[in-house]
Protein backbone atom coordinates (compact mmCIF):
# COMPACT_ATOMS: atom_id res chain seq x y z
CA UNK A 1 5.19 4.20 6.09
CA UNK A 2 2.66 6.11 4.10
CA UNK A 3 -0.41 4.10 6.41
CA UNK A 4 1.30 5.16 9.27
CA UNK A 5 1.47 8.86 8.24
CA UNK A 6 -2.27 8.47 7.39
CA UNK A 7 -3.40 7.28 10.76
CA UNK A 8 -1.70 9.89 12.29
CA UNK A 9 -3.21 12.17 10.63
CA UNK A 10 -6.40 10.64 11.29
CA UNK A 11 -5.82 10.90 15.32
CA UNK A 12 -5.07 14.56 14.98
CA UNK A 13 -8.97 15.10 13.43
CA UNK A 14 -10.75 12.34 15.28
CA UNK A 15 -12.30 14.31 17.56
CA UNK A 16 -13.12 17.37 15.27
CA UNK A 17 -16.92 17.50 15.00
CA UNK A 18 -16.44 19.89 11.80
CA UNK A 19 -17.84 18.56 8.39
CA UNK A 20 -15.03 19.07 6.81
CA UNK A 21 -13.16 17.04 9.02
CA UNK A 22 -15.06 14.21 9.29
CA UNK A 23 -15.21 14.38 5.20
CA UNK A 24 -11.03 14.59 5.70
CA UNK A 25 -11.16 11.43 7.76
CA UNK A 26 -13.73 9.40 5.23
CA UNK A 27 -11.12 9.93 2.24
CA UNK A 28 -8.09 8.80 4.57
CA UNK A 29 -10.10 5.89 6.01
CA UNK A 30 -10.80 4.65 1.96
CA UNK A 31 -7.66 5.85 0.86
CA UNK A 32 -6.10 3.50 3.94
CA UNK A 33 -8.50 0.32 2.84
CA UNK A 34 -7.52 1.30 -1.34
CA UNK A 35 -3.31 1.04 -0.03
CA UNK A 36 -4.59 -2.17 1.77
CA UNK A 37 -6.15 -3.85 -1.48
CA UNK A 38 -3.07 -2.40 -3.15
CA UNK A 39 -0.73 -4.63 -1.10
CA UNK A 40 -2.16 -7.24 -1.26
CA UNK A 41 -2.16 -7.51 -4.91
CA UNK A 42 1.41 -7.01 -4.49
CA UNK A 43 1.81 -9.45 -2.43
CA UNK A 44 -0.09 -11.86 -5.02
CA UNK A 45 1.59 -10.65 -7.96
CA UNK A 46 5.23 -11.65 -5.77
CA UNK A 47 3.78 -15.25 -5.04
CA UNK A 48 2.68 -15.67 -8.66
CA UNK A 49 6.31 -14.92 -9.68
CA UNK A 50 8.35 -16.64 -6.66
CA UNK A 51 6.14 -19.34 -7.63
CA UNK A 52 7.19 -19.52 -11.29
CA UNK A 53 10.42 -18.11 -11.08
CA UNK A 54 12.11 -18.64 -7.90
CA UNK A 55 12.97 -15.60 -5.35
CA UNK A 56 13.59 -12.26 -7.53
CA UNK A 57 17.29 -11.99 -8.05
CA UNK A 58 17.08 -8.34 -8.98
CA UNK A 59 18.10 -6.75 -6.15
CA UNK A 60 21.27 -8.27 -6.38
CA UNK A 61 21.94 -7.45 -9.62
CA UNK A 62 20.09 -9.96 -11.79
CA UNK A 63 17.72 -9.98 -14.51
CA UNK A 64 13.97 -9.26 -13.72
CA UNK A 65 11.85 -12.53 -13.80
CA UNK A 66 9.73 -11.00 -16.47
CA UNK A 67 9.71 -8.14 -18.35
CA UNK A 68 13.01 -6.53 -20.34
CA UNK A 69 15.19 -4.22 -18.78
């Protein structure tokens, strides 16, 4: 949701030849490739723990796999 809002963002200022927008468009292309890198640690840190744990049963109401409540 939030990369989608970014990108279309970035195709309102695409073709602005203006500094400033083409410094606008730098930050929301890294800030697009930072919530990329962000995912996927997510995604590793969720492997790591269905791996050791089993599928996350706290969304039904169960305990976290690690951590305290």
């Amino acid at each position: 949701m939030v990369r989608k809002d970014i990108l279309e963002r970035c195709t309102l200022i695409t073709d602005d030849p203006r500094p400033e927008a083409r410094s606008v468009l730098a930050n929301n292309m890294r800030i697009l490739n930072l919530l990329t890198d962000a995912i996927l640690l997510a995604e590793d840190s969720t492997s790591i723990l269905d791996k050791a744990f089993g599928p996350s049963q706290a969304g039904k109401g169960g305990p976290p796999r690690i951590g305290h409540l």
